[in-house]
N, C-alpha and C. Protein backbone atom coordinates (compact mmCIF):
# COMPACT_ATOMS: atom_id res chain seq x y z
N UNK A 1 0.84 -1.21 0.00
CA UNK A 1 0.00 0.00 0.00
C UNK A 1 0.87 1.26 0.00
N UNK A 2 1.89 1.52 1.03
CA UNK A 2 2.82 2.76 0.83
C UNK A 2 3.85 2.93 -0.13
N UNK A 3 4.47 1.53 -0.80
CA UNK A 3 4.95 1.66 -2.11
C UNK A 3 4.15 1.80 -3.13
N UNK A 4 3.12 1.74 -3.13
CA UNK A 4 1.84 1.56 -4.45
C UNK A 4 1.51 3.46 -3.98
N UNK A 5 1.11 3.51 -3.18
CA UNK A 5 0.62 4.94 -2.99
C UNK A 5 2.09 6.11 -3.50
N UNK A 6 2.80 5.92 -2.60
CA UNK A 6 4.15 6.37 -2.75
C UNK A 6 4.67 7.11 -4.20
N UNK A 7 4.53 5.61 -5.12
CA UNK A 7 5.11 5.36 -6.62
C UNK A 7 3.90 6.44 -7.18
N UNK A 8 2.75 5.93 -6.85
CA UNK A 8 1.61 6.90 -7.46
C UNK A 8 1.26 8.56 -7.69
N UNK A 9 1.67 8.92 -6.25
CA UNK A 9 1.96 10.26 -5.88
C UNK A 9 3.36 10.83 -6.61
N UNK A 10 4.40 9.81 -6.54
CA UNK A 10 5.58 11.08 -7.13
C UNK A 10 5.26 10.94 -9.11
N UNK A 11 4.64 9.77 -9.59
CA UNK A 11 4.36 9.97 -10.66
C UNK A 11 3.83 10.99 -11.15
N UNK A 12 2.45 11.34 -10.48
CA UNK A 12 1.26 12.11 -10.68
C UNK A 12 1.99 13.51 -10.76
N UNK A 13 2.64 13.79 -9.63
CA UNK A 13 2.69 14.94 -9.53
C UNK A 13 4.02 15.68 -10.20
N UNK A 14 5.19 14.79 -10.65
CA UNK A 14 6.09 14.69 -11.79
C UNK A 14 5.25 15.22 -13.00
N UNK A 15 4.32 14.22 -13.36
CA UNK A 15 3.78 14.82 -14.62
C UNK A 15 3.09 15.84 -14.40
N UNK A 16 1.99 16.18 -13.82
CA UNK A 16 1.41 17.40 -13.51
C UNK A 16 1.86 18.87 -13.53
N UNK A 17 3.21 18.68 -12.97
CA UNK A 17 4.00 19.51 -12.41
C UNK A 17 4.61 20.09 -13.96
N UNK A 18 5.40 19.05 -14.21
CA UNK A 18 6.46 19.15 -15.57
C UNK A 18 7.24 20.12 -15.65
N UNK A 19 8.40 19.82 -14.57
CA UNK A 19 9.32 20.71 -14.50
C UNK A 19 10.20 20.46 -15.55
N UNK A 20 10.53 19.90 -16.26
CA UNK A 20 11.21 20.22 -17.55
C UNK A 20 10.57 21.15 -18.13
N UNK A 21 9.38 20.96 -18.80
CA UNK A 21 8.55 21.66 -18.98
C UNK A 21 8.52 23.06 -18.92
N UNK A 22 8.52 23.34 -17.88
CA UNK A 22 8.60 24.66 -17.16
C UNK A 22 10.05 25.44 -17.48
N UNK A 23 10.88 25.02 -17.89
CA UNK A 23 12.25 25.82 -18.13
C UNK A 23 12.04 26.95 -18.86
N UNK A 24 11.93 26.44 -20.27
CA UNK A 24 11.96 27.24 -21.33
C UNK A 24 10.51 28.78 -21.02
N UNK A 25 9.66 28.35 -20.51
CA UNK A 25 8.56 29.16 -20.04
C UNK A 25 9.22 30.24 -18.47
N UNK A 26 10.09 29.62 -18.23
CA UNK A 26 11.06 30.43 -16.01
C UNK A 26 12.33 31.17 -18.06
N UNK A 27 12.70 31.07 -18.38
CA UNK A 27 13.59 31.87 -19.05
C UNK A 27 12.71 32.80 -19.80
N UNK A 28 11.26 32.86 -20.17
CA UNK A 28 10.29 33.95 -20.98
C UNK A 28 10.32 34.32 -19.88
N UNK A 29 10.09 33.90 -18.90
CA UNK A 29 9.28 35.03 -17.69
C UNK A 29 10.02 35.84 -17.41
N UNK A 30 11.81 35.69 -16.96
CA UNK A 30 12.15 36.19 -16.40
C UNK A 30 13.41 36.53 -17.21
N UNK A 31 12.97 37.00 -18.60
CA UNK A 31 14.33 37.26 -19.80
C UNK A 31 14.55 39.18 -18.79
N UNK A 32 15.66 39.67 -19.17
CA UNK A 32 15.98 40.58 -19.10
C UNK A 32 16.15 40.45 -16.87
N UNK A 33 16.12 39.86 -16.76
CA UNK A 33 16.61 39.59 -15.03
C UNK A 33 18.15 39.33 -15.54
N UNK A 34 18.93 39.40 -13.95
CA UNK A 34 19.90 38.82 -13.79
C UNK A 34 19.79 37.87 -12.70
N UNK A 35 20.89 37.08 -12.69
CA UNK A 35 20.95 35.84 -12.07
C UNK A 35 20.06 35.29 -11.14
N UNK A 36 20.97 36.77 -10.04
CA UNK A 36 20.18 36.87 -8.79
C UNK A 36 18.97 37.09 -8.51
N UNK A 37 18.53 37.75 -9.68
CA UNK A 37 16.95 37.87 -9.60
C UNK A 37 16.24 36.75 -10.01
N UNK A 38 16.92 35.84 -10.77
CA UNK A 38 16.16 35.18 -11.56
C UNK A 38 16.01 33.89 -10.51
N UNK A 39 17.23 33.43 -9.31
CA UNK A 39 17.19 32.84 -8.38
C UNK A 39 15.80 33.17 -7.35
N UNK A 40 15.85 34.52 -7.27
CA UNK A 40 14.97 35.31 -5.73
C UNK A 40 13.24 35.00 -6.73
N UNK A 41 13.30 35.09 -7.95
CA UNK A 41 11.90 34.49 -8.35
C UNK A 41 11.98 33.03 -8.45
N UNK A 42 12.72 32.43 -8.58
CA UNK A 42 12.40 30.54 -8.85
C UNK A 42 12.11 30.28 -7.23
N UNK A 43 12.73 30.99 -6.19
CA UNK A 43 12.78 30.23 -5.06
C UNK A 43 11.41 30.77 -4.45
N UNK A 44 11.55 32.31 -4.48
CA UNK A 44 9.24 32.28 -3.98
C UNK A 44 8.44 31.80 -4.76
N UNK A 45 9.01 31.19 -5.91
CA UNK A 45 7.82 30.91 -6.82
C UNK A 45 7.44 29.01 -6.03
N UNK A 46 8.44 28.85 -5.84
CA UNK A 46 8.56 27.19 -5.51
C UNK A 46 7.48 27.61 -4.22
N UNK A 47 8.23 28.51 -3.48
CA UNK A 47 7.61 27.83 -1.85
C UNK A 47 6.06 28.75 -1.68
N UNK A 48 5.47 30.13 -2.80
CA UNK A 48 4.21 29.89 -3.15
C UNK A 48 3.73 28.68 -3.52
N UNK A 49 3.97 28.06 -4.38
CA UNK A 49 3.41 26.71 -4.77
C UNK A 49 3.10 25.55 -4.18
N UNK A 50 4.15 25.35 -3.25
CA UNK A 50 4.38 24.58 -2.58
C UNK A 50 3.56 24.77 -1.00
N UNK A 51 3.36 25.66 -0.79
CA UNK A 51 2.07 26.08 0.57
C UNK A 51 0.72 25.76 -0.10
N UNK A 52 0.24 26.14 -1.51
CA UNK A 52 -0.98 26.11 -2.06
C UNK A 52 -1.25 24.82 -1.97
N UNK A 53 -0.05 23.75 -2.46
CA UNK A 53 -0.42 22.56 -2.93
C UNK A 53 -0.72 21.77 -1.11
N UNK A 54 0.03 22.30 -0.45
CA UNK A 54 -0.11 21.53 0.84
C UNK A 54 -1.26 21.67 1.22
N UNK A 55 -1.82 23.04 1.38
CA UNK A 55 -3.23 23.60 1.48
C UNK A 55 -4.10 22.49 1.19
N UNK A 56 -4.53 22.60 -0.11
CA UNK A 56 -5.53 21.90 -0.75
C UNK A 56 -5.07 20.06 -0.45
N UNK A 57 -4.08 20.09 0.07
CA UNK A 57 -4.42 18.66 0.07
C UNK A 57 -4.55 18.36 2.12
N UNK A 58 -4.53 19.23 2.64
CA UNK A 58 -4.74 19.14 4.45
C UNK A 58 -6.17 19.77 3.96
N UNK A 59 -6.55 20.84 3.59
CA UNK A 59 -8.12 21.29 3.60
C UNK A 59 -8.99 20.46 2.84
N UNK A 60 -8.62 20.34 1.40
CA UNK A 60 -9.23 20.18 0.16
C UNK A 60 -10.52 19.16 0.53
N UNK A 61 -10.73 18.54 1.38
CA UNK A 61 -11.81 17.32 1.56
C UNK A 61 -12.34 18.02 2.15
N UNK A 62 -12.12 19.02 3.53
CA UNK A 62 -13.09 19.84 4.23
C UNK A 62 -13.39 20.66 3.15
N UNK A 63 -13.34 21.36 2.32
CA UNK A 63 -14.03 22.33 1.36
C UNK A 63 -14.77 21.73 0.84
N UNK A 64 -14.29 20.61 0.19
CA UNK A 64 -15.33 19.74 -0.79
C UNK A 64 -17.05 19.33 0.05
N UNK A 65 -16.19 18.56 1.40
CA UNK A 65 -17.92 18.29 1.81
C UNK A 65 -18.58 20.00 2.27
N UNK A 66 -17.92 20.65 2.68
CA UNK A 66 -18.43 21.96 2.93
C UNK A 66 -19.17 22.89 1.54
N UNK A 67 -18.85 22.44 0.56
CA UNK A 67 -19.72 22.44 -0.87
C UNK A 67 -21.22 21.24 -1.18
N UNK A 68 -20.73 20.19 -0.40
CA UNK A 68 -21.56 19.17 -0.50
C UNK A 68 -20.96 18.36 -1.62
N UNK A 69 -19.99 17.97 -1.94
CA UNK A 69 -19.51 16.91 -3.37
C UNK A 69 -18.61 16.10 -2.40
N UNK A 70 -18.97 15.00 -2.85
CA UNK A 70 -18.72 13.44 -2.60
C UNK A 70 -17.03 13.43 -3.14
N UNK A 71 -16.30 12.56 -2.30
CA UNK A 71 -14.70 12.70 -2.42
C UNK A 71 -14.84 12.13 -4.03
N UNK A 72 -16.01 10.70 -3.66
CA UNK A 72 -16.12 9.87 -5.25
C UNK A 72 -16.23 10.59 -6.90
N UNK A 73 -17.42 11.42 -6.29
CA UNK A 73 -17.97 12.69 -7.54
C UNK A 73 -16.46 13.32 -8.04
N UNK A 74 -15.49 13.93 -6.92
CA UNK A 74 -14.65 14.70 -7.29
C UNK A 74 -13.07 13.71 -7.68
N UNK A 75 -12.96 12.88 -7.58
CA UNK A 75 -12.41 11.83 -7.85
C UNK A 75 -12.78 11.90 -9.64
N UNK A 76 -14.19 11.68 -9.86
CA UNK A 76 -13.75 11.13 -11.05
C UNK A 76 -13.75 12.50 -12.16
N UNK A 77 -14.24 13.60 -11.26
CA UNK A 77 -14.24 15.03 -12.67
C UNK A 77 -12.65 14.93 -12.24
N UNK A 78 -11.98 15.01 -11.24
CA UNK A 78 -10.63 15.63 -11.38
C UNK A 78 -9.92 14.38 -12.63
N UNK A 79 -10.19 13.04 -12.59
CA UNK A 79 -9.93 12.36 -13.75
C UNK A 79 -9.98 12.37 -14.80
N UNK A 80 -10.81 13.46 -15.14
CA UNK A 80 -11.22 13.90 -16.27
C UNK A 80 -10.57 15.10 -16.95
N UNK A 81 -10.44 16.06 -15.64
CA UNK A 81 -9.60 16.60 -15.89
C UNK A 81 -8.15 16.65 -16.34
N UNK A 82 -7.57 15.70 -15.32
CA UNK A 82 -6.20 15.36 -15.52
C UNK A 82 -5.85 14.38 -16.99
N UNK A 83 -7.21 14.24 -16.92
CA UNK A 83 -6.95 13.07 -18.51
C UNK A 83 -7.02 14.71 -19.70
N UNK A 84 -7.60 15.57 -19.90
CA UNK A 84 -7.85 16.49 -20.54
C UNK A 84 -6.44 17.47 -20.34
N UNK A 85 -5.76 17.14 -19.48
CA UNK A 85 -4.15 18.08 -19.43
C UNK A 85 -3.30 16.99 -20.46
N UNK A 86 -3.84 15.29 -20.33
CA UNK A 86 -2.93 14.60 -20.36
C UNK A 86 -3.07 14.82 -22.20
N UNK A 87 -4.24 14.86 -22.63
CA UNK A 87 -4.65 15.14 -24.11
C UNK A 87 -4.06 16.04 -24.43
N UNK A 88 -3.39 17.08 -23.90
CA UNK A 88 -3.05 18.59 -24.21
C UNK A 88 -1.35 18.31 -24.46
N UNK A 89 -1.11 17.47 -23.32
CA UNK A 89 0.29 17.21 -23.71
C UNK A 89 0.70 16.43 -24.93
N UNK A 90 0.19 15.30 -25.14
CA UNK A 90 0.38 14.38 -26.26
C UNK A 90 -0.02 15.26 -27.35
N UNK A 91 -0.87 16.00 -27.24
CA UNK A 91 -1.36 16.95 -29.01
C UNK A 91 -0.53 18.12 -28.68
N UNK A 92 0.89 18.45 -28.03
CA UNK A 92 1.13 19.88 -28.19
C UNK A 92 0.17 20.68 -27.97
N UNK A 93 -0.69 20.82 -27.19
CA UNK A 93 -1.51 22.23 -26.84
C UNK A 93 -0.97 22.78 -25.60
N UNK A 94 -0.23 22.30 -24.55
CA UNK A 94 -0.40 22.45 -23.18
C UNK A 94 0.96 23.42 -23.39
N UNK A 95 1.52 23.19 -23.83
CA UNK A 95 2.59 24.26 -23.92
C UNK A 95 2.71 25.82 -24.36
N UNK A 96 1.70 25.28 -25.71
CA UNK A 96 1.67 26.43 -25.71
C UNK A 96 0.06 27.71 -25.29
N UNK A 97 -0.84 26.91 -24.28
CA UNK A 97 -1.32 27.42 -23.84
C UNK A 97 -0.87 28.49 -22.31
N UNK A 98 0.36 27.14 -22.07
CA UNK A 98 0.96 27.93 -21.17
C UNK A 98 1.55 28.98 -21.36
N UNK A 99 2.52 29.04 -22.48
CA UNK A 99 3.13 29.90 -23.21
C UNK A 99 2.03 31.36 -23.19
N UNK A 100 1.06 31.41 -23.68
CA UNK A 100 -0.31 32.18 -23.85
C UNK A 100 0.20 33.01 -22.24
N UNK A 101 -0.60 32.08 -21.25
CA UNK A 101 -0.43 32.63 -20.09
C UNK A 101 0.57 33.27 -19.82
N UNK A 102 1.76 32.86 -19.67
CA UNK A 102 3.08 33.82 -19.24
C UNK A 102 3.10 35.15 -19.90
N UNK A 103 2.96 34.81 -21.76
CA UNK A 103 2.87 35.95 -22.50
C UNK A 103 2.02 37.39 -22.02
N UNK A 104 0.70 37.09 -21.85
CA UNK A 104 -0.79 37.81 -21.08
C UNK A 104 0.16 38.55 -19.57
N UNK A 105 0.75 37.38 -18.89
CA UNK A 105 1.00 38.18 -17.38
C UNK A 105 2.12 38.62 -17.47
N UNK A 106 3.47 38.95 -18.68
CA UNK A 106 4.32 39.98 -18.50
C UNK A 106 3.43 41.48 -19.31
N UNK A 107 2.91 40.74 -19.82
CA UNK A 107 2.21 42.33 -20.61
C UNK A 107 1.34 43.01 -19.14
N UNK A 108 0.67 42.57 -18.75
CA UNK A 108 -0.03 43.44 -17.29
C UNK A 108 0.39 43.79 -16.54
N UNK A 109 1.33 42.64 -15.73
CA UNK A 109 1.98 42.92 -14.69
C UNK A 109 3.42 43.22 -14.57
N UNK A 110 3.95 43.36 -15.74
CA UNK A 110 5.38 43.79 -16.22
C UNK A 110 6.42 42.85 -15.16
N UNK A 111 6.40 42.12 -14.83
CA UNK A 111 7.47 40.97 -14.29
C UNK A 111 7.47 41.17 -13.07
N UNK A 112 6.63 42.17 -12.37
CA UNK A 112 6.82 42.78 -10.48
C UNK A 112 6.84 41.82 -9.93
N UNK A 113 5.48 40.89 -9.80
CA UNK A 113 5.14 39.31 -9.38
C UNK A 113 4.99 38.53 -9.89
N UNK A 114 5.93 38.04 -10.45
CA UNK A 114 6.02 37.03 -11.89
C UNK A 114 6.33 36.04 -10.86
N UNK A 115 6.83 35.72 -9.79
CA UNK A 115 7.28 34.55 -9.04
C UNK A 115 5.79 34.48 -8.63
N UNK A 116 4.57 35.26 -8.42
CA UNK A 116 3.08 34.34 -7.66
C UNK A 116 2.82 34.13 -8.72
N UNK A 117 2.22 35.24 -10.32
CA UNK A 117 1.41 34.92 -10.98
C UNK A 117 2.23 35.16 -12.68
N UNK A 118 2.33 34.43 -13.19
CA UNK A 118 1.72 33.38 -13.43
C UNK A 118 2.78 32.12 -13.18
N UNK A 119 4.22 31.79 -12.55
CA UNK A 119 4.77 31.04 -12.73
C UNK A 119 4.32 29.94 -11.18
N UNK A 120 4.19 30.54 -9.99
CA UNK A 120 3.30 29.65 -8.75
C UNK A 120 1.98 29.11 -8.89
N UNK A 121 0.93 30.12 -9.80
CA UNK A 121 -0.26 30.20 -9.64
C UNK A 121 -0.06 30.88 -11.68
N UNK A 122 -0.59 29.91 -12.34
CA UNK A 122 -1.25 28.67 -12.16
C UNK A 122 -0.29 27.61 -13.18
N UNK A 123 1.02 27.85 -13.15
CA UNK A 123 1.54 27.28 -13.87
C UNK A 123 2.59 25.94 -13.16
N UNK A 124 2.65 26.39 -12.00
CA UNK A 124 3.16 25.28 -10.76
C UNK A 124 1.94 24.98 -10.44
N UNK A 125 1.25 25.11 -9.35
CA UNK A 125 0.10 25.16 -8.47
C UNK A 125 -1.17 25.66 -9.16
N UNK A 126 -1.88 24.57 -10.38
CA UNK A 126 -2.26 24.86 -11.14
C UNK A 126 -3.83 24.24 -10.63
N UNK A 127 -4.77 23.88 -11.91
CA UNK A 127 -5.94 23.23 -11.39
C UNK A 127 -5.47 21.63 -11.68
N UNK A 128 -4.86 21.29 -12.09
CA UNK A 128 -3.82 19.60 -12.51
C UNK A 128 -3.34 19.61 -11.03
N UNK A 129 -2.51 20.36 -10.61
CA UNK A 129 -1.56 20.07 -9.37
C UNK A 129 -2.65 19.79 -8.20
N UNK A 130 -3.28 20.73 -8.15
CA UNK A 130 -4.18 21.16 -6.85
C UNK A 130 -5.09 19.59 -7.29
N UNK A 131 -5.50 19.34 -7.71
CA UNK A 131 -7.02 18.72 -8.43
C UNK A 131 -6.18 16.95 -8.07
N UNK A 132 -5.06 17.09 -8.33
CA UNK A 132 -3.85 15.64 -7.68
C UNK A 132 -3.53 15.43 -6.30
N UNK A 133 -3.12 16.75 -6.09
CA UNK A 133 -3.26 16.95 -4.20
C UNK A 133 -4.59 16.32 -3.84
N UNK A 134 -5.55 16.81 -4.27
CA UNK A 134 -6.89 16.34 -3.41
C UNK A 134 -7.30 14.78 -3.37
N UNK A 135 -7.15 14.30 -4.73
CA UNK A 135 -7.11 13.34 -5.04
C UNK A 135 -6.21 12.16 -4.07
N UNK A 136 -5.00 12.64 -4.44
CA UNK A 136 -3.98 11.83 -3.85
C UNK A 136 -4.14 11.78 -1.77
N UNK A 137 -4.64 12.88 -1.47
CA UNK A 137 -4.63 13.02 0.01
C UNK A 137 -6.34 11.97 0.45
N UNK A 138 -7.21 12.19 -0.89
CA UNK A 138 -7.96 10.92 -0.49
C UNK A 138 -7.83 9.87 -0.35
N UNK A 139 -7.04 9.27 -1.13
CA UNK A 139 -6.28 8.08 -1.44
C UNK A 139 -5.41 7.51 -0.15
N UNK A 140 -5.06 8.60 0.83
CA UNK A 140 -4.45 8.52 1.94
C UNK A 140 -5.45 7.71 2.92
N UNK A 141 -6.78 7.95 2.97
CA UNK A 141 -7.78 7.65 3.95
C UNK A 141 -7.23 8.37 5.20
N UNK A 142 -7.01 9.35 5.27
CA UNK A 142 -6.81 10.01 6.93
C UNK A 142 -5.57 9.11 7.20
N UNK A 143 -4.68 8.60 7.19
CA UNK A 143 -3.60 7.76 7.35
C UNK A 143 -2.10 8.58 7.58
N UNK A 144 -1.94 8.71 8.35
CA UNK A 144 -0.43 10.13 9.14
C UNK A 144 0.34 9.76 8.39
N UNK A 145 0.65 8.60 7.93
CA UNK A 145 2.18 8.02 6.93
C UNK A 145 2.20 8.45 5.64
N UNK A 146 1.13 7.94 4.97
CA UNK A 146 0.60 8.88 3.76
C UNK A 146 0.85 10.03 3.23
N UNK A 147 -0.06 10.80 4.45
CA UNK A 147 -0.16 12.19 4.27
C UNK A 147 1.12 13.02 4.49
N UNK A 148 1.91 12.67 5.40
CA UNK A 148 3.02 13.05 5.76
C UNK A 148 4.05 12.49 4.04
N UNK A 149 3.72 11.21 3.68
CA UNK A 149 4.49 11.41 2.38
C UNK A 149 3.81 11.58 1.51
N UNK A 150 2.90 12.13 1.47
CA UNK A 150 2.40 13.14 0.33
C UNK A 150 3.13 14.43 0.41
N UNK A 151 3.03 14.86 1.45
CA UNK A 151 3.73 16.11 1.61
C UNK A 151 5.28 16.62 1.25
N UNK A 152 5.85 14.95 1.48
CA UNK A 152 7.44 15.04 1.39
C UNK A 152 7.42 14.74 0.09
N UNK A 153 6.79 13.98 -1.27
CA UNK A 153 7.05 13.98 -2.40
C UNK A 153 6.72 15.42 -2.83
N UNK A 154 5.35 16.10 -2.47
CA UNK A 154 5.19 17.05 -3.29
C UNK A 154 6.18 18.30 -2.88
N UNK A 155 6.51 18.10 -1.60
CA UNK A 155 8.59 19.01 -1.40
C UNK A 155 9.43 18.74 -2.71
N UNK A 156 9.61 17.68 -2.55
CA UNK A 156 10.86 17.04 -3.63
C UNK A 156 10.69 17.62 -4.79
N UNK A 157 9.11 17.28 -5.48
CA UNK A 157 8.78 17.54 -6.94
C UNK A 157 8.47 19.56 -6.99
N UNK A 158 8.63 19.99 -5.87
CA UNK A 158 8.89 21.31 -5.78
C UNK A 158 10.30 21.84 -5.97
N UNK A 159 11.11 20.89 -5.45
CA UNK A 159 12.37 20.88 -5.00
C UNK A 159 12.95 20.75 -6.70
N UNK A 160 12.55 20.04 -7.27
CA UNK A 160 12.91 19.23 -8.60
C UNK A 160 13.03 20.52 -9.84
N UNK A 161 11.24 21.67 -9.56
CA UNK A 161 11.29 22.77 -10.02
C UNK A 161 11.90 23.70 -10.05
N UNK A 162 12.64 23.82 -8.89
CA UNK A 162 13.06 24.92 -8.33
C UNK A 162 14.58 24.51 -9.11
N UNK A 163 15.39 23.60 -9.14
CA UNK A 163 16.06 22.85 -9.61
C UNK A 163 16.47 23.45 -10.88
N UNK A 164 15.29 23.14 -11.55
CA UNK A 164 15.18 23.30 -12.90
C UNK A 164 15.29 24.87 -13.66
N UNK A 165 13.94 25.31 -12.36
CA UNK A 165 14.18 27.25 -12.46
C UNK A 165 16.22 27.48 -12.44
N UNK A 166 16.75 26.96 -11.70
CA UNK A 166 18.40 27.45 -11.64
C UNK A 166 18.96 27.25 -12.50
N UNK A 167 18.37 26.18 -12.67
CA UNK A 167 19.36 25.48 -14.21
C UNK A 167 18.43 25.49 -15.89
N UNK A 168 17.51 26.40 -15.94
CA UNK A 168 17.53 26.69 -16.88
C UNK A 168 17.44 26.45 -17.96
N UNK A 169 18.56 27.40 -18.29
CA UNK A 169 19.04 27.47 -19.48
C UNK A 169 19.70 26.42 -19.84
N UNK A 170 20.79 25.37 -19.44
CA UNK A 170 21.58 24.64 -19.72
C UNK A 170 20.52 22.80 -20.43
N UNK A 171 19.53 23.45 -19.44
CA UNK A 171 18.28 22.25 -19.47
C UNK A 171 17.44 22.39 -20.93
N UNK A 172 17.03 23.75 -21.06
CA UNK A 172 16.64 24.26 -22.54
C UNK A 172 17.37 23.74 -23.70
N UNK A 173 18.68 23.73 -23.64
CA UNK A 173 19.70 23.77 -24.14
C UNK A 173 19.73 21.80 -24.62
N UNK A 174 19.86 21.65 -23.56
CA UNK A 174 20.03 20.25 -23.46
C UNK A 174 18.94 19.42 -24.21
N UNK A 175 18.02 19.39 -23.64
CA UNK A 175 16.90 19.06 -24.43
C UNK A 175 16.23 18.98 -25.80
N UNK A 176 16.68 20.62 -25.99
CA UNK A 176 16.07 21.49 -27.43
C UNK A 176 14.65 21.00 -27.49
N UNK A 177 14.48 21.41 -28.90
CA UNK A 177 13.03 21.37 -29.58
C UNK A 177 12.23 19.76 -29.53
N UNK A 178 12.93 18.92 -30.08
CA UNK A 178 12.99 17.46 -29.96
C UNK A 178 12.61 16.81 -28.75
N UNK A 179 13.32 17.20 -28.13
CA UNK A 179 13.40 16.40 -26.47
C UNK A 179 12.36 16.83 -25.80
N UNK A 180 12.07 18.16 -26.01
CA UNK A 180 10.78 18.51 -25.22
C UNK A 180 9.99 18.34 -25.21
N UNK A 181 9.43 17.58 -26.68
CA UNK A 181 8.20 17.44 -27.79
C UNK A 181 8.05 15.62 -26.97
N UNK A 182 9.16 15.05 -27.13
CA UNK A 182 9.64 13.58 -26.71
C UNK A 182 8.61 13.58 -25.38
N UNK A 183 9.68 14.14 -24.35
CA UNK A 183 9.30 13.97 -23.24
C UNK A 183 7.88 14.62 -22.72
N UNK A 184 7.54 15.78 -22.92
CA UNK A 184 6.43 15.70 -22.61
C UNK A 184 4.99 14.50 -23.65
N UNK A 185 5.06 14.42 -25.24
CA UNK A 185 4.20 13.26 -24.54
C UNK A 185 4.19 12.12 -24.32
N UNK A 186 5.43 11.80 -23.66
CA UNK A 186 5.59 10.24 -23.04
C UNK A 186 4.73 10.24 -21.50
N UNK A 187 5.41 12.27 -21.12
CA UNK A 187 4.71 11.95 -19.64
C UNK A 187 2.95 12.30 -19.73
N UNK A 188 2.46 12.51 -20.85
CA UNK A 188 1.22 12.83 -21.42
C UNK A 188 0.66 11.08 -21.57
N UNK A 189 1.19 10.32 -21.81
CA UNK A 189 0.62 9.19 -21.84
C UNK A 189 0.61 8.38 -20.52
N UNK A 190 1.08 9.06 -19.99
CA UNK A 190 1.31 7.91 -18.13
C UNK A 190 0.08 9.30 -17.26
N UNK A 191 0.15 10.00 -17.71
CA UNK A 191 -0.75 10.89 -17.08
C UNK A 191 -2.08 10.80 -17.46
N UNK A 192 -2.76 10.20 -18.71
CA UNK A 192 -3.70 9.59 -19.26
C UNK A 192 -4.57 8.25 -18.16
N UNK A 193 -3.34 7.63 -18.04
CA UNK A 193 -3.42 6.26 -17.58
C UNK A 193 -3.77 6.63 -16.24
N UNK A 194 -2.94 7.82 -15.24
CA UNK A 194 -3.28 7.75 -14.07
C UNK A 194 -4.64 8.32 -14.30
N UNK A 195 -5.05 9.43 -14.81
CA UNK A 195 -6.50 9.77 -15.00
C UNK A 195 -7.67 9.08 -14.75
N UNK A 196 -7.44 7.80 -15.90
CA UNK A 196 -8.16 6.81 -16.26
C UNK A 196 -8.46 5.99 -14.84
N UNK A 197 -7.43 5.37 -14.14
CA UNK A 197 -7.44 4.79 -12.79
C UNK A 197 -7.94 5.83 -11.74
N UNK A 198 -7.69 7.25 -11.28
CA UNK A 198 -8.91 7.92 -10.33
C UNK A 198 -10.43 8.39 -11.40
N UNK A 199 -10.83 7.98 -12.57
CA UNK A 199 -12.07 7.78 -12.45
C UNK A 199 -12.61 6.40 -12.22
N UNK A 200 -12.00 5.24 -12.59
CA UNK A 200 -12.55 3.96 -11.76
C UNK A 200 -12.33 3.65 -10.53
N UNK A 201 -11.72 4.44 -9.95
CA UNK A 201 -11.83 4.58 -8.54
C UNK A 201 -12.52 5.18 -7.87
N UNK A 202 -13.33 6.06 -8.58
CA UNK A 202 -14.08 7.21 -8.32
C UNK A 202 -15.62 6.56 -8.38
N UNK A 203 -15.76 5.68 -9.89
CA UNK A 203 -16.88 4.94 -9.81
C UNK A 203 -16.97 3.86 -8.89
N UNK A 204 -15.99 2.84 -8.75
CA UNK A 204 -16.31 2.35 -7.82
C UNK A 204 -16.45 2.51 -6.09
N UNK A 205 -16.12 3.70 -5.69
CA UNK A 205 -16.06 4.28 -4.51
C UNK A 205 -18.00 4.72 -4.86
N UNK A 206 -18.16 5.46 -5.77
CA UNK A 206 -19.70 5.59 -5.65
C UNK A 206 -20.76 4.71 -5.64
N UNK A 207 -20.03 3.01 -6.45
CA UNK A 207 -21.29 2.19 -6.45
C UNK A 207 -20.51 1.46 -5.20
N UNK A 208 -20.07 1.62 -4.09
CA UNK A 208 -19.72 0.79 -2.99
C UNK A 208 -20.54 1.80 -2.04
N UNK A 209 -20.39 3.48 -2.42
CA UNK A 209 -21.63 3.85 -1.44
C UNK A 209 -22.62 3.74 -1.50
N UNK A 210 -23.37 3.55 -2.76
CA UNK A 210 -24.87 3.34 -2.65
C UNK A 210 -25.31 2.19 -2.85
C-alpha cells in the first residue's frame, strides 16, 4: 500500500507539475533579469506553490464536503480533468497554452510578481496540481504516513522545479526542440493512464456507497 501509494503520488505529480517543462517558459518570464533575480523568483515561486499545494491537500476534503460533493464525484471530474491536461500534452496544446499565459502576465503585470502569478499560480500550483493533491490526500484515507508522504514527495517535486528554475538554461539547451516534444508526450501518456485509474476509482467508490 505505501509503495503503491508512494510510486503513485511522485508519478502524478512529476507529470502534472512538468518541470522540464517549465524551463523554457522560467527563461520567458524572467528574460531581461539577472541571475540573482532570476534565483529570488524561482525560489518564492517554488515555496508559493508549494504552501498552495499543501493547502488543498490538508483542507481540500473539508471544502469539498463543505460544498456538498462526494470525495467519489470529485475523484472522477478531477480524472477527467487530468486526462484532458494529459490530451493537451500528447497533441502539443499544453505548452503552448501555457506559453499564452506567461505571455498575457508579462504584458499586465510587467514581471513585479512574476514569481506568484503566473509562474506559482497557475503554472506550478495549477488546477492539474491542486485537483492531484486532493485526489492523492484521499487516497491517503486520513492515514499520518501517507499524508506526511504526500507532503514530502510534493517538497521534492517542488524541489525538482526549483532545480530546474536554476538550471535553466543549460536544461533548454540540453533538451532542445525534440526532447521537449519527446518527453512531454511520453509523460502525457502515463498521465492519461493515471486519470483513467482515479475515475474507476471514483466509480467504484460511488457504487460501494450506494
Amino acid at each position: 500500500m505505501f509503495v503503491e501509494f508512494a510510486t503513485a503520488a511522485l508519478v502524478t505529480m512529476l507529470v502534472t507539475l512538468d518541470p522540464p517543462g517549465l524551463a523554457p517558459i522560467f527563461l520567458s518570464l524572467t528574460r531581461g533579469m539577472s541571475e540573482s533575480e532570476r534565483k529570488q523568483v524561482a525560489i518564492r515561486a517554488s515555496i508559493i506553490a508549494f504552501c498552495i499545494m499543501a493547502f488543498f491537500a490538508v483542507a481540500g476534503d473539508v471544502v469539498l464536503k463543505a460544498l456538498g460533493v462526494s470525495l467519489p464525484a470529485f475523484r472522477i471530474a478531477g480524472g477527467l480533468l487530468l486526462f484532458w491536461i494529459a490530451f493537451e500534452m500528447v497533441f502539443e496544446r499544453r505548452t503552448e497554452r501555457k506559453q499564452q499565459t506567461a505571455e498575457t502576465a508579462i504584458t499586465q503585470d510587467h514581471i513585479r510578481n512574476v514569481a506568484a502569478f503566473p509562474l506559482a499560480i497557475p503554472l506550478m500550483a495549477g488546477p492539474g496540481a491542486l485537483t492531484a493533491m486532493i485526489l492523492l490526500a484521499g487516497r491517503a484515507h486520513g492515514d499520518p504516513l501517507l499524508l506526511v508522504t504526500l507532503a514530502v514527495i510534493c517538497g521534492l517535486v517542488v524541489l525538482s522545479c526549483l532545480l530546474v528554475f536554476l538550471g535553466a538554461t543549460p536544461i533548454a539547451k540540453l533538451l532542445g526542440v525534440t526532447g521537449n516534444i519527446v518527453l512531454t508526450r511520453l509523460l502525457g501518456v502515463v498521465l492519461a493512464a493515471l486519470a483513467v485509474q482515479f475515475v474507476i476509482d471514483g466509480i467504484k467508490a460511488a457504487a460501494l456507497g450506494s
